[in-house]
Protein backbone atom coordinates (compact mmCIF):
# COMPACT_ATOMS: atom_id res chain seq x y z
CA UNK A 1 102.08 124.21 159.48
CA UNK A 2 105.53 122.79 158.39
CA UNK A 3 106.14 120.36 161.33
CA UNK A 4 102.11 119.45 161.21
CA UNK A 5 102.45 118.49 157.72
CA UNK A 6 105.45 116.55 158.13
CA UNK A 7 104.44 115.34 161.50
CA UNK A 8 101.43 113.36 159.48
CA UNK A 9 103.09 112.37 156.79
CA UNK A 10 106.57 113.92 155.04
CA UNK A 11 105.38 113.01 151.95
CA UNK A 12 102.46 115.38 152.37
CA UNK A 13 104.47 118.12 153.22
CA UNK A 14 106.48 117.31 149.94
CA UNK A 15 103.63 117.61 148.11
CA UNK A 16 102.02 120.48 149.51
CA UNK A 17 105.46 122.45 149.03
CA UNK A 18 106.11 121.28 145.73
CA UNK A 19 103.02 119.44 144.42
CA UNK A 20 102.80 115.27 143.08
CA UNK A 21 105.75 113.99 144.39
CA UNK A 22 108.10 112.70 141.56
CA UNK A 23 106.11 110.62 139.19
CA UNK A 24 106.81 110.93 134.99
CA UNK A 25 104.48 113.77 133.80
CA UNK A 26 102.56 111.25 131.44
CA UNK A 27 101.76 109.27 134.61
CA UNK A 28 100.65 112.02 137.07
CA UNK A 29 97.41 111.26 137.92
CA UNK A 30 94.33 114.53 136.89
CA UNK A 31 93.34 116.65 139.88
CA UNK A 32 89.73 114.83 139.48
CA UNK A 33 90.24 111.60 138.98
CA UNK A 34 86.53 110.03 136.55
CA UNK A 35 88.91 106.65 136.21
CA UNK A 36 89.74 106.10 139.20
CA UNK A 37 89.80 102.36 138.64
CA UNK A 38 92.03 102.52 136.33
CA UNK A 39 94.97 104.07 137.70
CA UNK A 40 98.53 102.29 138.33
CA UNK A 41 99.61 101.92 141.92
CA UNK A 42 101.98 104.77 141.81
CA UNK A 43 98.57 107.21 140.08
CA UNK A 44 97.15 105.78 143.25
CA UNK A 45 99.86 106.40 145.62
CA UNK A 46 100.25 110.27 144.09
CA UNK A 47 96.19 110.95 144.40
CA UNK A 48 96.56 109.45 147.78
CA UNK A 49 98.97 111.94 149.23
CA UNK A 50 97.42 114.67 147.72
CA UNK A 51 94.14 114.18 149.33
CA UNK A 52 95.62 113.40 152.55
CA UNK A 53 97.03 116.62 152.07
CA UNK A 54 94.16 118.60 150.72
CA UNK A 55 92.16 117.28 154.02
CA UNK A 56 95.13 118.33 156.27
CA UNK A 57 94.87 122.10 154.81
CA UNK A 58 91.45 122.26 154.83
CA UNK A 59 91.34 121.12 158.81
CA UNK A 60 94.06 123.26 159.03
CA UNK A 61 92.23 127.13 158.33
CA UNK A 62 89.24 128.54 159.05
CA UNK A 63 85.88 128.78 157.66
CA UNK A 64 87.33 132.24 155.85
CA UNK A 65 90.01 130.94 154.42
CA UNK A 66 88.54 128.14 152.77
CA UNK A 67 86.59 130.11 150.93
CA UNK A 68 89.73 131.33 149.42
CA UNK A 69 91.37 127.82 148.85
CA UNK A 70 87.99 126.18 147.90
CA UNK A 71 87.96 126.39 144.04
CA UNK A 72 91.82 124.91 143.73
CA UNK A 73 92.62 121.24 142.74
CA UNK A 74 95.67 120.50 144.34
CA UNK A 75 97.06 121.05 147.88
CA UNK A 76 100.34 122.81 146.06
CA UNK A 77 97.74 125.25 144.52
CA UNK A 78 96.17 125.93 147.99
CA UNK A 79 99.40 126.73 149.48
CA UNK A 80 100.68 129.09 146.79
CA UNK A 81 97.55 130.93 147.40
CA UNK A 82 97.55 130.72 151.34
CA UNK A 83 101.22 131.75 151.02
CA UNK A 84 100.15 135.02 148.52
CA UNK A 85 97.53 135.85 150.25
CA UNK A 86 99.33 136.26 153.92
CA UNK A 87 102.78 136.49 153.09
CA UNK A 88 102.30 138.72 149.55
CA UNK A 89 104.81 138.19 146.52
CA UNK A 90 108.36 138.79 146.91
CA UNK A 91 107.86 142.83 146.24
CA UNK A 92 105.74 143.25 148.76
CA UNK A 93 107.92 141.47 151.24
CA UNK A 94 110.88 143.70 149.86
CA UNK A 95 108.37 147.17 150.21
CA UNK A 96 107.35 145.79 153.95
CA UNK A 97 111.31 145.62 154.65
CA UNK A 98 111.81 148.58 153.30
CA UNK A 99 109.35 150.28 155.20
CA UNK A 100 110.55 148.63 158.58
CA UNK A 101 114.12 149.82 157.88
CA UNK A 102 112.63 153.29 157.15
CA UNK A 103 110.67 153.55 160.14
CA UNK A 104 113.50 152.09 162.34
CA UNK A 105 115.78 154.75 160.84
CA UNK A 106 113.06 157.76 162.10
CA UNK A 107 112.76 155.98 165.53
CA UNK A 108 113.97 158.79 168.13
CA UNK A 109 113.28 159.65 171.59
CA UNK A 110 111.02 162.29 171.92
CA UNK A 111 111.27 165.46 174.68
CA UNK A 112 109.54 164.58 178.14
C-alpha cells in the first residue's frame, strides 16, 4: 500500500500515515467541509489530499473492509483502524512473537 500511495501522490501517503499535512491547527480544514467556499487555498489544498487519499483507500480494500473504515472522517483514521484491525496493537504483536519464539523453541524432529 506504501509504494501505491506514494506512487499517486507522496503527499497522500503523508497524510494517510500521519494525517493533514502541516497546516496551523486553527487553519486545518473540518473533516466535512459545509463552507467549502470559503476556505483559503492551503484549507483547499489539505481537503484535497485527504480525499484523494480517502478515494485511494477505499479503491484500495474490499467490500468487507469498508464496512469497517466506512464511518471514519479522515484517511489517517482509516489507516489506524486498517492497521489495528490486521496488524493488532503493539501487545499483540509482542504475544504473536512470543508465541513464534515459543513454538520455534518446541520444534523437534519426531521418531520415524
Amino acid at each position: 500500500m506504501k509504494i501505491y500511495a506514494k506512487s499517486y501522490d507522496v503527499k497522500v501517503w503523508r497524510d494517510i500515515k500521519k494525517g493533514n499535512y502541516p497546516l496551523p491547527v486553527a487553519t486545518q480544514p473540518p473533516a466535512y467541509p459545509k463552507y467549502i467556499d470559503k476556505y483559503t487555498d492551503e484549507q483547499m489544498a489539505v481537503a484535497q489530499v485527504n480525499a484523494k487519499a480517502i478515494n485511494l483507500l477505499y479503491n484500495a480494500i474490499s467490500g468487507e473492509e469498508n464496512e469497517k473504515i466506512s464511518s471514519c472522517d479522515t484517511a489517517k483514521e482509516m489507516w489506524d483502524k486498517l492497521e489495528v484491525t490486521y496488524e493488532g496493537t503493539s501487545k499483540v504483536k509482542e504475544t504473536r512473537i512470543n508465541m513464534f519464539v515459543h513454538d520455534n523453541e518446541l520444534f523437534q524432529m519426531k521418531e520415524g
